[in-house]
N, C-alpha and C. Protein backbone atom coordinates (compact mmCIF):
# COMPACT_ATOMS: atom_id res chain seq x y z
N UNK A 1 0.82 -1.18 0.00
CA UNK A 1 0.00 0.00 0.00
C UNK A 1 0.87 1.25 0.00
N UNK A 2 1.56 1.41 -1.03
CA UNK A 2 2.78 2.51 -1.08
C UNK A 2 1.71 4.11 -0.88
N UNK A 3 0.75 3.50 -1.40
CA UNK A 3 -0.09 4.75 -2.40
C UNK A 3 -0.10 5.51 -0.59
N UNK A 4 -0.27 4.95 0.23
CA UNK A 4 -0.83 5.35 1.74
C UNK A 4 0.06 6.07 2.57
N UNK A 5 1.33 5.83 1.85
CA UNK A 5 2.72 6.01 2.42
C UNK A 5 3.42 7.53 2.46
N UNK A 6 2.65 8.21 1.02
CA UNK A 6 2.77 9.56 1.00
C UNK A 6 2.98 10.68 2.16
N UNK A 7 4.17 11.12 2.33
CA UNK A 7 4.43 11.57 3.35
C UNK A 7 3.52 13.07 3.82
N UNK A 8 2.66 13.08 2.78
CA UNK A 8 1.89 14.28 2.73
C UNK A 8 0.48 14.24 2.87
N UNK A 9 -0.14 13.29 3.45
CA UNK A 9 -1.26 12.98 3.59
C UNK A 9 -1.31 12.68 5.12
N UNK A 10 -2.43 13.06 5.19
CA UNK A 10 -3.59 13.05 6.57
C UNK A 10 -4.53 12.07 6.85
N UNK A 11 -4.52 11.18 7.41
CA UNK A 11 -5.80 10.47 7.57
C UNK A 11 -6.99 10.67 9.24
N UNK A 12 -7.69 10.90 8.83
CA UNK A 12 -9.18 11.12 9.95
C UNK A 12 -9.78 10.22 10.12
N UNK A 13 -10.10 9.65 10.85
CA UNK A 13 -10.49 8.12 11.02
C UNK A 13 -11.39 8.28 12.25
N UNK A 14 -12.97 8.41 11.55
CA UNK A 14 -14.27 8.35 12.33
C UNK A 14 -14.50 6.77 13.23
N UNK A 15 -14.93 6.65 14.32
CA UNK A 15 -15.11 5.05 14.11
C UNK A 15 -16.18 5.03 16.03
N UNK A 16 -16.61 4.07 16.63
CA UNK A 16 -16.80 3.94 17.54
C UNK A 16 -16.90 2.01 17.73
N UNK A 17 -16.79 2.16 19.61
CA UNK A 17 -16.38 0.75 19.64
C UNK A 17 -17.75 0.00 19.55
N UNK A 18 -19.01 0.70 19.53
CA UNK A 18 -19.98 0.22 19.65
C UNK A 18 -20.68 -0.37 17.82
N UNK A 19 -19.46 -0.29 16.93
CA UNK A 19 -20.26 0.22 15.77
C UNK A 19 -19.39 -1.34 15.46
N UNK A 20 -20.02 -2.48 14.78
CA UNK A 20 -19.69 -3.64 13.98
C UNK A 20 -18.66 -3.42 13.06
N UNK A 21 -18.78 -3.31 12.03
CA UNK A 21 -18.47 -2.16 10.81
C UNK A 21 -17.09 -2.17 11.16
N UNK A 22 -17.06 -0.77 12.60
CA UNK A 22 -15.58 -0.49 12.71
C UNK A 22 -14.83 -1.79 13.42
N UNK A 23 -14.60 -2.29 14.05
CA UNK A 23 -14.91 -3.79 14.97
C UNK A 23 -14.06 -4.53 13.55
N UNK A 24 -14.87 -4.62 12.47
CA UNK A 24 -14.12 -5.44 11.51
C UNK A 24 -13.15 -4.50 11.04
N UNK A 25 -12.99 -3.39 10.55
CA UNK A 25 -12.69 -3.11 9.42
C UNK A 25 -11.51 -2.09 9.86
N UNK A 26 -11.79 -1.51 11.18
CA UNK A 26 -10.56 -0.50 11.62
C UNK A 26 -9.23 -1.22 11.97
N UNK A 27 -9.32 -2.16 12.91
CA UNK A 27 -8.02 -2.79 13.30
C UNK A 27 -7.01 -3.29 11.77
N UNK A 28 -7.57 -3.60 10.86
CA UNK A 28 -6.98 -3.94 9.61
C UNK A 28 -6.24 -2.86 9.13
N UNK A 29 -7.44 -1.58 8.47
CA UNK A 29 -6.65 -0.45 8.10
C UNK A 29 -5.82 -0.34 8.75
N UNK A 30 -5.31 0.09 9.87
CA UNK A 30 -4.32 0.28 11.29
C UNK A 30 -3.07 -0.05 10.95
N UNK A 31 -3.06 -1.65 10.93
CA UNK A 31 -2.32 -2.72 10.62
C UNK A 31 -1.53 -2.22 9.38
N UNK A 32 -2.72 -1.90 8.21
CA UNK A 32 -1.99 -1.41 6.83
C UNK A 32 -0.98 -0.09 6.89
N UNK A 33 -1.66 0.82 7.59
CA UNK A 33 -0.86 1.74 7.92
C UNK A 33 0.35 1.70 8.42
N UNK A 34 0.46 0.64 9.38
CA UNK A 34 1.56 0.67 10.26
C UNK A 34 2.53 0.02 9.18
N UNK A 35 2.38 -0.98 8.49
CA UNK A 35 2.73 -1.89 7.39
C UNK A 35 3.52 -1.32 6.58
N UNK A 36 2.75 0.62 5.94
CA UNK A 36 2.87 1.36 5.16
C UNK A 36 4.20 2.50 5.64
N UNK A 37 4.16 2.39 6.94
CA UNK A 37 5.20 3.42 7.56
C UNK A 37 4.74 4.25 7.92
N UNK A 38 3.29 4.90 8.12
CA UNK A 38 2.51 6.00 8.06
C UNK A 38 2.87 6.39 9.50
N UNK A 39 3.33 7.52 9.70
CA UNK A 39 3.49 7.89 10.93
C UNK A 39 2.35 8.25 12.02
N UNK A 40 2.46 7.95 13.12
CA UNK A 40 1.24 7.96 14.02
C UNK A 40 0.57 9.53 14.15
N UNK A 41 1.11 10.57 13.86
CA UNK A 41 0.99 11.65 14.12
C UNK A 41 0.38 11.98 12.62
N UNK A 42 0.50 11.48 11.78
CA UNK A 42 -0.25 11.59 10.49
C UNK A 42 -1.89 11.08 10.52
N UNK A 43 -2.03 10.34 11.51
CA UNK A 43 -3.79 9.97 12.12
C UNK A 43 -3.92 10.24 12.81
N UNK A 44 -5.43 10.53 12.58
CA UNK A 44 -6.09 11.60 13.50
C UNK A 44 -7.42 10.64 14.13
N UNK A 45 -7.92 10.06 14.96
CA UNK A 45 -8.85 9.10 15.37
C UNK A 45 -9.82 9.95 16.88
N UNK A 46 -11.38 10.02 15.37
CA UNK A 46 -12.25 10.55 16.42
C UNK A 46 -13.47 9.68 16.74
N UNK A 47 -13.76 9.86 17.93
CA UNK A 47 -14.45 8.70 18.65
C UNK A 47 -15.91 9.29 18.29
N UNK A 48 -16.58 8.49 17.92
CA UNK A 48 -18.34 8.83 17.20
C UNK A 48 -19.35 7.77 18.31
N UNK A 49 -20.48 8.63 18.69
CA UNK A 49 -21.40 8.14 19.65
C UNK A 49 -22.78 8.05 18.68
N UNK A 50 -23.51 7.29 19.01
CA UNK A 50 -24.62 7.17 18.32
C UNK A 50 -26.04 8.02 18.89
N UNK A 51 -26.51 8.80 18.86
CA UNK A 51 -27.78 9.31 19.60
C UNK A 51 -28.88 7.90 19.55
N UNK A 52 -30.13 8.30 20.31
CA UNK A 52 -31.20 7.71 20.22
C UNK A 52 -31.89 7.58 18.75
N UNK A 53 -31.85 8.83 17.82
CA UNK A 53 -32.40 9.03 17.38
C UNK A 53 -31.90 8.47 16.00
N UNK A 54 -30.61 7.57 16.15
CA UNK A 54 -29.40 6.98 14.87
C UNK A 54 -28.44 8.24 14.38
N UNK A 55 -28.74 9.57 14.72
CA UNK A 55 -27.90 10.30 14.44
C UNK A 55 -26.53 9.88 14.99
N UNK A 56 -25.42 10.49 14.54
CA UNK A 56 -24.05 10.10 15.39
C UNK A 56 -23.58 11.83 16.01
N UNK A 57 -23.00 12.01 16.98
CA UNK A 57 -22.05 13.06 17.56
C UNK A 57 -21.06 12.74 17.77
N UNK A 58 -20.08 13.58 18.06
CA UNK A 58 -18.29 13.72 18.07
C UNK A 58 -17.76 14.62 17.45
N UNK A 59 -16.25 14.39 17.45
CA UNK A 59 -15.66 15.92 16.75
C UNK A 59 -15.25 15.53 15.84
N UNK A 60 -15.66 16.63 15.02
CA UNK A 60 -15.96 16.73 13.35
C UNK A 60 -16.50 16.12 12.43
N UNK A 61 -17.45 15.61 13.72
CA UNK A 61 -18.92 14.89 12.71
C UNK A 61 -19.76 16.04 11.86
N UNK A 62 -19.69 16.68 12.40
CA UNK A 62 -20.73 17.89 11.48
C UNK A 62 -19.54 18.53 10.10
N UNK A 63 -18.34 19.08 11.11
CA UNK A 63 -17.74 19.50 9.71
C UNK A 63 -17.47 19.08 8.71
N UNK A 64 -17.47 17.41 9.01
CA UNK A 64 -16.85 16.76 7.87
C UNK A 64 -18.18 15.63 7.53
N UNK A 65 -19.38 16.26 7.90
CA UNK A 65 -20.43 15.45 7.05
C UNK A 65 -20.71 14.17 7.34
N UNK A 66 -20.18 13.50 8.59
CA UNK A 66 -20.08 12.30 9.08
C UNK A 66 -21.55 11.37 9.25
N UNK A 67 -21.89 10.50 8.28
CA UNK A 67 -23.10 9.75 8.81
C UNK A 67 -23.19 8.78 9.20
N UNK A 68 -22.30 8.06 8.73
CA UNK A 68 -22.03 6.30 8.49
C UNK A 68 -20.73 6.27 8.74
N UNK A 69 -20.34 5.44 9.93
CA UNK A 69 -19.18 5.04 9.90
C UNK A 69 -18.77 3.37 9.88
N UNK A 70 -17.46 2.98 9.60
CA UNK A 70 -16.25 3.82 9.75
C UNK A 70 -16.14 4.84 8.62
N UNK A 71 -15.90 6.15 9.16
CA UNK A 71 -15.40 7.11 7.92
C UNK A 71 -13.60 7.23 7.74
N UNK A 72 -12.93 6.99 6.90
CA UNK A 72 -11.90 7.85 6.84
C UNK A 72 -11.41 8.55 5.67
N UNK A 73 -11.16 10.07 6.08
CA UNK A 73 -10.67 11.06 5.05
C UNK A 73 -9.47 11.63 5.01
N UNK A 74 -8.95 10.99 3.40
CA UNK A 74 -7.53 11.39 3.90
C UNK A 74 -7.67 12.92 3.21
N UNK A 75 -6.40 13.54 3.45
CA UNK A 75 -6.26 15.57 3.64
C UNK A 75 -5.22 15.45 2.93
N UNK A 76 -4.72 16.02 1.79
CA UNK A 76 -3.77 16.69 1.32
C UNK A 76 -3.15 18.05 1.01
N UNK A 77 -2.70 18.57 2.19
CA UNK A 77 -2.31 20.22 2.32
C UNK A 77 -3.70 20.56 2.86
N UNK A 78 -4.62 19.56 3.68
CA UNK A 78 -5.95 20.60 4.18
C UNK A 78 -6.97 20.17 3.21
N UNK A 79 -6.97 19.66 2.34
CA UNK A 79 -7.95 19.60 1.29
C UNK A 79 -8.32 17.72 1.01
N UNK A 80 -9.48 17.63 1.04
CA UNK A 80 -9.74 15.92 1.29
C UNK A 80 -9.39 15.65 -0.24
N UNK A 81 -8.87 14.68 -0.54
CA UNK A 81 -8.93 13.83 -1.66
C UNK A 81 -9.31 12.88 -1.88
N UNK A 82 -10.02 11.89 -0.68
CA UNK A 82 -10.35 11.02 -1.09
C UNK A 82 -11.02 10.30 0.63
N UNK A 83 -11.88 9.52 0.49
CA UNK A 83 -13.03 9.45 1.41
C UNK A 83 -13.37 7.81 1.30
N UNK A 84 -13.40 7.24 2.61
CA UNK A 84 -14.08 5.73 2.25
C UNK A 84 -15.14 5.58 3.29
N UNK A 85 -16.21 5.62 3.33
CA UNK A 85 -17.50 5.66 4.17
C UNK A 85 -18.20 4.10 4.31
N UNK A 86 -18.16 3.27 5.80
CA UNK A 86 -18.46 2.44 6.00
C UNK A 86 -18.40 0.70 5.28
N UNK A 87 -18.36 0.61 4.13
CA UNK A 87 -18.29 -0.54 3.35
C UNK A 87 -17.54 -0.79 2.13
N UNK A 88 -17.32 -1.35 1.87
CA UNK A 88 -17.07 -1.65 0.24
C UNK A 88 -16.39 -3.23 -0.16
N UNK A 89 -16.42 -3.45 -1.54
CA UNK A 89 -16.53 -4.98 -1.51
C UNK A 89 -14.89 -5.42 -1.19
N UNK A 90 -13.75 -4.56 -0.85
CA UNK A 90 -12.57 -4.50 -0.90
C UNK A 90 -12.45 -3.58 0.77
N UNK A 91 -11.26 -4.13 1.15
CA UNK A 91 -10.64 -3.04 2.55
C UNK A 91 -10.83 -1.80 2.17
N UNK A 92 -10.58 -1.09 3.63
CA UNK A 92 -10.45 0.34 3.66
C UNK A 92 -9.10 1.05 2.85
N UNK A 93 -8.15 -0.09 3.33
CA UNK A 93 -6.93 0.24 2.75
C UNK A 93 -6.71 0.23 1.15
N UNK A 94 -7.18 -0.63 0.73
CA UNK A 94 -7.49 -0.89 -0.53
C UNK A 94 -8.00 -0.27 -1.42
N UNK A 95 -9.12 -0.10 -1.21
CA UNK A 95 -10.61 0.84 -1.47
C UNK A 95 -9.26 2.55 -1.80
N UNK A 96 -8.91 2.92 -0.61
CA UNK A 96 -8.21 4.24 -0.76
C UNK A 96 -7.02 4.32 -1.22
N UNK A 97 -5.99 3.03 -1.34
CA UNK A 97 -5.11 3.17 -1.93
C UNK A 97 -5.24 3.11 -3.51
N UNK A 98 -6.36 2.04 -3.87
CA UNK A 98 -6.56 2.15 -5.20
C UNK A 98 -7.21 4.04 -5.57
N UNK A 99 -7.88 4.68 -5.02
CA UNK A 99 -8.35 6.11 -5.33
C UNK A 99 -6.96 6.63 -4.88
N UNK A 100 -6.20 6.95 -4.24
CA UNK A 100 -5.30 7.84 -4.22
C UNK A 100 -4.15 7.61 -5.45
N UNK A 101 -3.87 5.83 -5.53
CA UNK A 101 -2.95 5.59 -7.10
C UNK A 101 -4.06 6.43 -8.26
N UNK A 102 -5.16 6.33 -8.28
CA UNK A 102 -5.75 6.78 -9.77
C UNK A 102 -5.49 8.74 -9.53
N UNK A 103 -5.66 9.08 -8.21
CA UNK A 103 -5.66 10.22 -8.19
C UNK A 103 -4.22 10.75 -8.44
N UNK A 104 -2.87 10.27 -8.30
CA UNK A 104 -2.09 10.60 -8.55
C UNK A 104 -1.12 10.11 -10.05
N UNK A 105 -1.62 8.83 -10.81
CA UNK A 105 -2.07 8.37 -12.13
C UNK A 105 -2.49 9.75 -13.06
N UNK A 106 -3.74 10.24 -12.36
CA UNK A 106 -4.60 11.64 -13.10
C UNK A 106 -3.02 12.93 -13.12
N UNK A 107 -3.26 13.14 -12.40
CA UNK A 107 -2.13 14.17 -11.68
C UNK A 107 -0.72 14.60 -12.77
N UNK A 108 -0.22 13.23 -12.65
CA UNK A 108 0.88 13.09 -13.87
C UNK A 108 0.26 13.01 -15.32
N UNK A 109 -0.77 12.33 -15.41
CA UNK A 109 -1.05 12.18 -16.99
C UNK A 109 -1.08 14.13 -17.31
N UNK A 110 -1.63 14.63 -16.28
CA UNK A 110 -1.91 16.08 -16.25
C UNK A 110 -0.64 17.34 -16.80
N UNK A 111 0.20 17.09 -15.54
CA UNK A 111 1.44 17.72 -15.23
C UNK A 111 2.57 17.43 -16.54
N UNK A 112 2.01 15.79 -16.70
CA UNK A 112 3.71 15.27 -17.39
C UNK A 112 4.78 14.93 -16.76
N UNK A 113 4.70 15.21 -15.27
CA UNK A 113 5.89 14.89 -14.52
C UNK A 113 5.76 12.97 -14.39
């Protein structure tokens, strides 16, 4: 997962212990990260509560649009590039390393570099 390794990226990592979902799917990403070299200070891990009502609260559930977790958004210079929200038929790690290779694939076809 080189793509993850970028020394310039941010990852935000929504999750709670009460939530299945994260239970499977966070301890893995983690793993990948650590795998990847990603420095610990490069994740950011916010704890999400569920209301009565299925809404979720925590910090930067509202700013960052949080409905469904696990969320994680990675930041490049401040600016998200790329987002994996609760499921997909592939890991978290996966899922975002394949979008960050196409996003940086795009980038060069762009630049030429």
């Amino acid at each position: 997962m080189t793509a993850l390794a970028a020394a310039d990226y941010t990852f935000h990592v929504w999750g709670g212990d009460w939530c299945i979902d994260c239970q499977e799917q966070l301890p893995a990403f983690g793993a990948a990260l650590n795998n990847a070299g990603v420095d610990n200070d490069r994740i950011e891990h916010y704890p999400v509560e569920k209301n009565d009502d299925g809404s979720k609260t925590g910090p930067g559930v509202d700013e960052y649009g949080i409905e469904y977790i696990p969320t994680v958004v990675v930041e490049h210079d401040g600016e998200e590039i790329a987002r994996f929200v609760e499921s997909a038929p592939d890991s978290i790690a996966v899922t975002l390393g394949r979008t960050l290779n196409e996003r940086t694939t795009a980038e060069t076809a762009t630049t030429g570099e």
